[in-house]
C-alpha atoms as a PDB file:
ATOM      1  CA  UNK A   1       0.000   0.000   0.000  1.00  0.00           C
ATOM      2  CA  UNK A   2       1.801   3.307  -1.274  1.00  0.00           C
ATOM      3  CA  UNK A   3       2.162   5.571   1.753  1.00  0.00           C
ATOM      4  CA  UNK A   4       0.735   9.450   1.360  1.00  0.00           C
ATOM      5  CA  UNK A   5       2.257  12.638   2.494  1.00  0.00           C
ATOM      6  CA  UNK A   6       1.053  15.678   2.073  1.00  0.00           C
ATOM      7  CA  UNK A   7       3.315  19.021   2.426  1.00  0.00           C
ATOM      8  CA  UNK A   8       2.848  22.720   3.623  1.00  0.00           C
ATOM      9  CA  UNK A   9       0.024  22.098   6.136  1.00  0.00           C
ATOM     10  CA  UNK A  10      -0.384  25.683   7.060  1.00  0.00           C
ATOM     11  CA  UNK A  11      -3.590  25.722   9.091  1.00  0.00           C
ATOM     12  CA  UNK A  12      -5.499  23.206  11.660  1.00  0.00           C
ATOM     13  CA  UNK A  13      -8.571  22.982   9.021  1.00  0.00           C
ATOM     14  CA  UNK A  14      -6.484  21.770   6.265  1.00  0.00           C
ATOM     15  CA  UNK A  15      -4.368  19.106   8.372  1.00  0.00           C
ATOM     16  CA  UNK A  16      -8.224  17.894   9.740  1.00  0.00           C
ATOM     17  CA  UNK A  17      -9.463  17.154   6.443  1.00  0.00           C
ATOM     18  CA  UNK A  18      -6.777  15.567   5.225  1.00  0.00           C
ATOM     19  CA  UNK A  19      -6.194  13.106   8.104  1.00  0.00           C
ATOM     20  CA  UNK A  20     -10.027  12.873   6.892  1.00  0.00           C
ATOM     21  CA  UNK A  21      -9.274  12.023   3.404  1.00  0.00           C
ATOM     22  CA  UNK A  22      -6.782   9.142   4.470  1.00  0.00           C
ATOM     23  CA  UNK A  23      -3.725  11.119   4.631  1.00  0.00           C
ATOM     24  CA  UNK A  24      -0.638   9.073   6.248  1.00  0.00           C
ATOM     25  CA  UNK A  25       1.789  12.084   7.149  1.00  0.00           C
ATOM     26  CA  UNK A  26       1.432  15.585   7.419  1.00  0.00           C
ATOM     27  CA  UNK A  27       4.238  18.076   6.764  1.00  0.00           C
ATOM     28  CA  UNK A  28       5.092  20.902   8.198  1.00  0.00           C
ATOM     29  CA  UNK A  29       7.676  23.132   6.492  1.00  0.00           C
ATOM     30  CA  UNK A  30       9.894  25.739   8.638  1.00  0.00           C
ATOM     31  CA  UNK A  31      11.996  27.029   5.682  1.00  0.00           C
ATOM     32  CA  UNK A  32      11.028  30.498   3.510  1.00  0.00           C
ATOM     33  CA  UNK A  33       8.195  28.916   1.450  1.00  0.00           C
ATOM     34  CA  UNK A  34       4.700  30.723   0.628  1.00  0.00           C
ATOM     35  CA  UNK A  35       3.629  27.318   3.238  1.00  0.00           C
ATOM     36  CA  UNK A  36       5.969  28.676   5.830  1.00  0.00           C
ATOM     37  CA  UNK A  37       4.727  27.797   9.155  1.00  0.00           C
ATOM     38  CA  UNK A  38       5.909  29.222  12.700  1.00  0.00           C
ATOM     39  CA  UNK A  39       6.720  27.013  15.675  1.00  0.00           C
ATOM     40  CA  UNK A  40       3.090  28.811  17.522  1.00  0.00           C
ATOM     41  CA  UNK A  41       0.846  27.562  14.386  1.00  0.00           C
ATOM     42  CA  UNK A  42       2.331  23.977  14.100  1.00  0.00           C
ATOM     43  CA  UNK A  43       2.524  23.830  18.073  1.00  0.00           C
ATOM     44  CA  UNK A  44      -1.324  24.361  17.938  1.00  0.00           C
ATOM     45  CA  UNK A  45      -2.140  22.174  14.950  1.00  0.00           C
ATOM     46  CA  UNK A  46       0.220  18.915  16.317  1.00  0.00           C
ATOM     47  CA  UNK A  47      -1.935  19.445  19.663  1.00  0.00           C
ATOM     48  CA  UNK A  48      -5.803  19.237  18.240  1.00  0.00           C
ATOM     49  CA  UNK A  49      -4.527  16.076  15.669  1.00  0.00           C
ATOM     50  CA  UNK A  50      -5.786  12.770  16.595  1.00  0.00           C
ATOM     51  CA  UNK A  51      -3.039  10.181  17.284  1.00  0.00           C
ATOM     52  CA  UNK A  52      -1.855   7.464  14.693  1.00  0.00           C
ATOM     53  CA  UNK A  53      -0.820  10.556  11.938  1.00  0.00           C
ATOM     54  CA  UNK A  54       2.839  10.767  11.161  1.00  0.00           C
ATOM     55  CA  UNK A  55       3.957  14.478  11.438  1.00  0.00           C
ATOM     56  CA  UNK A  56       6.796  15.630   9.534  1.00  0.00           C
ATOM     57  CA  UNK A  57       8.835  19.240  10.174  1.00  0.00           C
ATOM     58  CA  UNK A  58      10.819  20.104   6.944  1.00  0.00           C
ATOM     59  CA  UNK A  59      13.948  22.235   7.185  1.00  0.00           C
ATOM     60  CA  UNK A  60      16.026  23.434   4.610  1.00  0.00           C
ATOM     61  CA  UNK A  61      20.053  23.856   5.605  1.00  0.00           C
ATOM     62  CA  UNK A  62      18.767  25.201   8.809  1.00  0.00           C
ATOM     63  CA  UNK A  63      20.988  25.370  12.319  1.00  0.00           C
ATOM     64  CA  UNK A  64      20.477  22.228  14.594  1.00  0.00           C
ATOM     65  CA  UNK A  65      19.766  24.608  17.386  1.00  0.00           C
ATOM     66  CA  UNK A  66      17.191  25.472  15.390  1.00  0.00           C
ATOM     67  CA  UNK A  67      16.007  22.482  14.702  1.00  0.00           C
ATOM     68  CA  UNK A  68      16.382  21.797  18.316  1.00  0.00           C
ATOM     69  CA  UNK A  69      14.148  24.254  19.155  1.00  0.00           C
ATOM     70  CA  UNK A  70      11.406  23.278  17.081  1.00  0.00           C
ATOM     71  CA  UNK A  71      11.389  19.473  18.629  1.00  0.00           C
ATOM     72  CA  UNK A  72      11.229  20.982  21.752  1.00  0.00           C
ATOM     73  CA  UNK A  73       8.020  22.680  21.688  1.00  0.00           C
ATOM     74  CA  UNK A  74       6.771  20.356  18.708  1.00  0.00           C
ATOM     75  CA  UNK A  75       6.233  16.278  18.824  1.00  0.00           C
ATOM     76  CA  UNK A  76       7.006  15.823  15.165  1.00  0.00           C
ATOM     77  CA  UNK A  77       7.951  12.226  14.899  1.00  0.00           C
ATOM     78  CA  UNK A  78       9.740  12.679  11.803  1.00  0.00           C
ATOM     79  CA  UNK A  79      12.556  15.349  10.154  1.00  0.00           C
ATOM     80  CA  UNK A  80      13.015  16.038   6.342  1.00  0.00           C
ATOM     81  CA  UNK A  81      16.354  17.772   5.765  1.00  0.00           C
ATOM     82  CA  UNK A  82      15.583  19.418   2.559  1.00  0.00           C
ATOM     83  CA  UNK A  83      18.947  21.162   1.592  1.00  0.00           C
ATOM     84  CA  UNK A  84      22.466  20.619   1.350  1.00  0.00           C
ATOM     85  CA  UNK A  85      23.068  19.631   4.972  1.00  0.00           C
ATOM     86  CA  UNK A  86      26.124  18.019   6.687  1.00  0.00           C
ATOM     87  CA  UNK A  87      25.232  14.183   7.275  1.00  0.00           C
ATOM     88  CA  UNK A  88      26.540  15.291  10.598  1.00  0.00           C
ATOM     89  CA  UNK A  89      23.413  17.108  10.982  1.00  0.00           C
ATOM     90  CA  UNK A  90      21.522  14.204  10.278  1.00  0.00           C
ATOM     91  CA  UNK A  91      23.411  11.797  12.826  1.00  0.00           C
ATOM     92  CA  UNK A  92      22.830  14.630  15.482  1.00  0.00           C
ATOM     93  CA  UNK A  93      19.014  13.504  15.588  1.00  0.00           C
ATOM     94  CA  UNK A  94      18.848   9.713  14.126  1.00  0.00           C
ATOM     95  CA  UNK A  95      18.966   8.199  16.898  1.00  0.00           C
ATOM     96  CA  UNK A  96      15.058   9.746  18.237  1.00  0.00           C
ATOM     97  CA  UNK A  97      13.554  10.191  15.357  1.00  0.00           C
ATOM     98  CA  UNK A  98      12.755   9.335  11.566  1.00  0.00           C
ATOM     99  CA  UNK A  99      15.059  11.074   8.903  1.00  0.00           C
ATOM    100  CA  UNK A 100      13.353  11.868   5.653  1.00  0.00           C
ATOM    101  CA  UNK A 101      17.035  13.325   3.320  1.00  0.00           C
ATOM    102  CA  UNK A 102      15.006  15.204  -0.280  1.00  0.00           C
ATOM    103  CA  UNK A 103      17.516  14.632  -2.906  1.00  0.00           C
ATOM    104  CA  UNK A 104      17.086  17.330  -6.054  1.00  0.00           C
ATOM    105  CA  UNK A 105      16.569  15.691  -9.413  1.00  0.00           C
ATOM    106  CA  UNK A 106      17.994  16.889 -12.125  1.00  0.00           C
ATOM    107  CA  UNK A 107      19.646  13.635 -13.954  1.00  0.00           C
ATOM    108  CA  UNK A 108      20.392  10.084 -13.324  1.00  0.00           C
ATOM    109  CA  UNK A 109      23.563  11.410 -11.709  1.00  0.00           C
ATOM    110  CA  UNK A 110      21.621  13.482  -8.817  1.00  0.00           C
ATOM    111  CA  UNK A 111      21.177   9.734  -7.630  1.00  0.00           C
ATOM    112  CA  UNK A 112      24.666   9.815  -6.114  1.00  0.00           C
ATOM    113  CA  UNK A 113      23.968  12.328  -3.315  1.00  0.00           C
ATOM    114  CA  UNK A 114      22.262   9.347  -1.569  1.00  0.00           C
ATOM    115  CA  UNK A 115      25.966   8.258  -1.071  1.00  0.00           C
ATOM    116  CA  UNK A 116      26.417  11.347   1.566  1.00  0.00           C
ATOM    117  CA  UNK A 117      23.508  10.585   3.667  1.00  0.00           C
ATOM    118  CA  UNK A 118      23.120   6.018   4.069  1.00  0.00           C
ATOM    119  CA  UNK A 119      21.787   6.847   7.712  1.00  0.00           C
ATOM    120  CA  UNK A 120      19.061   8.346   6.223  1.00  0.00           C
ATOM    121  CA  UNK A 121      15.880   6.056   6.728  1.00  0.00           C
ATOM    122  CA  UNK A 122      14.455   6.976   3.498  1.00  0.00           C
ATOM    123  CA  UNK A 123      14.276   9.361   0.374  1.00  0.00           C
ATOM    124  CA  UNK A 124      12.268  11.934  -1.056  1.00  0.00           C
ATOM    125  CA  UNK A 125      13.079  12.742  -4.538  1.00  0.00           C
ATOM    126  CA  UNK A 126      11.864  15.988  -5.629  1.00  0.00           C
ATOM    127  CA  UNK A 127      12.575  17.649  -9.216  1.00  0.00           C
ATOM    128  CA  UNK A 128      15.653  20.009  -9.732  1.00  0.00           C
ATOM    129  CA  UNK A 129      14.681  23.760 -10.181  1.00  0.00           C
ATOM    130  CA  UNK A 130      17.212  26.378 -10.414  1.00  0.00           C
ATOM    131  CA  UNK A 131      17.499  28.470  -7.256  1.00  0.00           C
ATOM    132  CA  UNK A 132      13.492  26.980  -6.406  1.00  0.00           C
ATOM    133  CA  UNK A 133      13.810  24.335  -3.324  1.00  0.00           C
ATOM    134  CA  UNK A 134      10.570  22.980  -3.976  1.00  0.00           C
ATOM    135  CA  UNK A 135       6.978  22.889  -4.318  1.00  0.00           C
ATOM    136  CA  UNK A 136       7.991  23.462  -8.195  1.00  0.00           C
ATOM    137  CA  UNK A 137       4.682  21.983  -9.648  1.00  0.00           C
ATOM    138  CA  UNK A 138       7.040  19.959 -11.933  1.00  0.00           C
ATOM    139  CA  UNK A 139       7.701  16.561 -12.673  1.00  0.00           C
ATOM    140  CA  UNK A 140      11.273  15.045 -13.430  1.00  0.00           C
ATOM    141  CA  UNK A 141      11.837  11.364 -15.099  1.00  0.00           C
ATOM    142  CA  UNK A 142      10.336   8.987 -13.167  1.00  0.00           C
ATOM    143  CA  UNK A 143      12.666   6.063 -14.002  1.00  0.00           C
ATOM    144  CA  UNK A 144      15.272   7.994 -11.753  1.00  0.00           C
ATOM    145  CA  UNK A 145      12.956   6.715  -9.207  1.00  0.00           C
ATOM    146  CA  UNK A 146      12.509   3.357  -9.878  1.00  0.00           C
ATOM    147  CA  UNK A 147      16.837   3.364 -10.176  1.00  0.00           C
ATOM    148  CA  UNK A 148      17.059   4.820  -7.107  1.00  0.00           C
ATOM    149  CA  UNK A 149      15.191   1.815  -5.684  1.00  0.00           C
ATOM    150  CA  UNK A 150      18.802   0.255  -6.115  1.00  0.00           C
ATOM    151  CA  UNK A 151      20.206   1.614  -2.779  1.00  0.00           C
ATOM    152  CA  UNK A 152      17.677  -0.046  -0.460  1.00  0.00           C
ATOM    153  CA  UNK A 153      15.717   2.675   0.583  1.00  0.00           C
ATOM    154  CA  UNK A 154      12.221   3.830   1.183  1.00  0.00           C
ATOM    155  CA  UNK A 155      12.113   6.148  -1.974  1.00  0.00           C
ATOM    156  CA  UNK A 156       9.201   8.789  -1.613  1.00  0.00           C
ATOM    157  CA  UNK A 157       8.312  10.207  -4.660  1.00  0.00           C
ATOM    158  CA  UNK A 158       7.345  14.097  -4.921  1.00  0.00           C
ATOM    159  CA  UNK A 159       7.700  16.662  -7.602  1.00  0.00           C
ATOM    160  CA  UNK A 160       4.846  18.158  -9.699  1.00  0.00           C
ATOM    161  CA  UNK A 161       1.866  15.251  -8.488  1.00  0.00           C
ATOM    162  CA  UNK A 162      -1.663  15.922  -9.073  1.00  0.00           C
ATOM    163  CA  UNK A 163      -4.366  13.973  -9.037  1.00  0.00           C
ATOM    164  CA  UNK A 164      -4.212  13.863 -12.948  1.00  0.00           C
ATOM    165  CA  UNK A 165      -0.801  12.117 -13.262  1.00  0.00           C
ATOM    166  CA  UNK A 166      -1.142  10.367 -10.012  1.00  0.00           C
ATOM    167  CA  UNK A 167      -1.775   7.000 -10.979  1.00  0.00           C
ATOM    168  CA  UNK A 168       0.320   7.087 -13.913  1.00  0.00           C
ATOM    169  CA  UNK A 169       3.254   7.763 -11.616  1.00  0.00           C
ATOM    170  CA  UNK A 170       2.611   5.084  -9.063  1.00  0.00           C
ATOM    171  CA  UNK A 171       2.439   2.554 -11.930  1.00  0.00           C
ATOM    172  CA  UNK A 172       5.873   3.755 -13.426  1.00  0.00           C
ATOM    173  CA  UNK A 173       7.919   4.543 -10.108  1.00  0.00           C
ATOM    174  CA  UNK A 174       6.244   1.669  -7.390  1.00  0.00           C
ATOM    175  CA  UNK A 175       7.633   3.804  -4.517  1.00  0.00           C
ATOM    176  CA  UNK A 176       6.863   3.538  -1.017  1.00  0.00           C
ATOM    177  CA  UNK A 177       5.154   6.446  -0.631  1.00  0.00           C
ATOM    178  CA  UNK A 178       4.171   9.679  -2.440  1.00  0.00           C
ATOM    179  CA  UNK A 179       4.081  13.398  -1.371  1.00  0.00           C
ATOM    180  CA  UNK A 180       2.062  16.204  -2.707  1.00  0.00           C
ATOM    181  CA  UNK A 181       1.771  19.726  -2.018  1.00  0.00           C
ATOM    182  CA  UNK A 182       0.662  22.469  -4.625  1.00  0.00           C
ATOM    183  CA  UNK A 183      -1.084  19.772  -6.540  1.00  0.00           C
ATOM    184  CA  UNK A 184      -4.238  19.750  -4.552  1.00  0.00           C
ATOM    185  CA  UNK A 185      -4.122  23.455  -3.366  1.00  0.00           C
ATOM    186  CA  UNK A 186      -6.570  26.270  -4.134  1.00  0.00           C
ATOM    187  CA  UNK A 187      -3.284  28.316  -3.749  1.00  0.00           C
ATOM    188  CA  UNK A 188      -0.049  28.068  -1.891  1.00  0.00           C
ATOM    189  CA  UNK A 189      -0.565  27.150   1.649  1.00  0.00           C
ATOM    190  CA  UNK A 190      -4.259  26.635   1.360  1.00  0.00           C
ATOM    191  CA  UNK A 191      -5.341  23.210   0.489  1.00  0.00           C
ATOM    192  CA  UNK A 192      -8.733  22.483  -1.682  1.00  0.00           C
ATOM    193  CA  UNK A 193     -10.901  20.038   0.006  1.00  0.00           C
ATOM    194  CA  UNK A 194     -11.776  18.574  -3.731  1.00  0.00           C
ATOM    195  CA  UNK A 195      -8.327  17.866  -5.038  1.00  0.00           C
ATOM    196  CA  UNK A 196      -7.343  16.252  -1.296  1.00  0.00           C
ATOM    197  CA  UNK A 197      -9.978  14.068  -2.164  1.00  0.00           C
ATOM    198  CA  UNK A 198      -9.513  13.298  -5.983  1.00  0.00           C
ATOM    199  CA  UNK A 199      -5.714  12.510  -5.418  1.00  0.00           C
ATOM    200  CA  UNK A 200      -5.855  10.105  -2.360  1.00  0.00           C
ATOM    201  CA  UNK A 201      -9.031   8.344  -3.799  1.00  0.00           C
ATOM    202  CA  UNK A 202      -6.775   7.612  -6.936  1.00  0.00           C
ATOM    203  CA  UNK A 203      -4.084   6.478  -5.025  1.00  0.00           C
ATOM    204  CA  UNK A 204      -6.255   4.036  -2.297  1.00  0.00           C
ATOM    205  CA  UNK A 205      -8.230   2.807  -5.340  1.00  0.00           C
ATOM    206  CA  UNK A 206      -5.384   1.937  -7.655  1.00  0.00           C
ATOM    207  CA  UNK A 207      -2.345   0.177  -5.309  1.00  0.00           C
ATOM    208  CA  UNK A 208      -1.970  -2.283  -7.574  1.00  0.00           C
ATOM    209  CA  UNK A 209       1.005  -2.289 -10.019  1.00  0.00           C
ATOM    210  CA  UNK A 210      -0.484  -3.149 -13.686  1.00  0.00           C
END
């Protein structure tokens, strides 16, 4: 069954209906994004969820005391280190709590970044935009992901998925779990209630690999 993330929760509404919609993880992103959340807001949300949702915070090259800080007031059980990080950084929390490393498409060749980072306990490959970190809206080649498959690894795929193309790129990649963000918002940092529902009903209603 192909896991389901969805990215740039920004309000306690949104993160409701999606855990709703079948939703697996919610993510939470403390880097500049136009889904930038504050350590108040997320504090808040994390409280009113129900339990058995996986909560992700999603930094980008940020300061472990940062990052510290956020854990402290915030029970995310998972971290996504979204930028060019020391694996040091990574090692500093491994050993309390999941470590999601996003590795930039651009080529086949992006693959080897995922040498730098083998603690790691899984991948999210997102598509390579110049000086754009993510939530690009576009897709790279999806047999990158099914290669990448080759180092043992949850591989998350991410990158331009709507419910349109959805299905398509479950069939081509087969990865352990999916993330969306901008495809099923009304506009950045505000989710729409239709697409929520349109792209996990095509994911739940199609986990088989024709």
């Amino acid at each position: 069954m192909t896991k389901v993330k969805i990215c740039g929760i920004t309000n306690l509404e949104d993160a409701l209906e999606a855990i709703n919609c079948g939703y697996d993880a919610l993510g939470f992103i403390f880097t500049d994004s136009p889904r930038k959340i504050n350590i108040e807001a997320a504090e808040y949300i994390l409280k009113a969820l129900p339990p058995f949702i996986n909560c992700v915070a999603v930094f980008m090259n940020e300061s472990p005391a940062f990052i510290k800080d956020v854990l402290k007031n915030c029970p995310f059980d998972t971290i996504q280190l979204h930028g060019e990080e020391n694996p040091q950084v990574l090692l500093q929390f491994k050993p309390h709590k999941k470590i999601i490393k996003s590795i930039r498409i651009k080529d086949e060749q992006s693959l080897k970044a995922i040498d730098d980072y083998k603690e790691a306990d899984a991948f999210l490959l997102d598509t390579y935009v110049k000086d754009v970190a993510g939530g690009t809206g576009q897709t790279f080649d999806w047999k990158i992901a099914r290669t990448a498959k080759r180092y043992n690894k949850p591989i998350i795929l991410s990158g331009g998925l709507t419910p349109e193309n959805i299905t398509e790129a479950i069939r081509a990649t087969r990865p352990f779990a999916v993330d969306v963000s901008s495809g099923v918002e009304e506009h950045p940092g505000k989710k729409s209630r239709a697409l929520m529902k349109d792209f996990i009903s095509k994911i739940k209603g199609n986990n088989h690999y024709e």
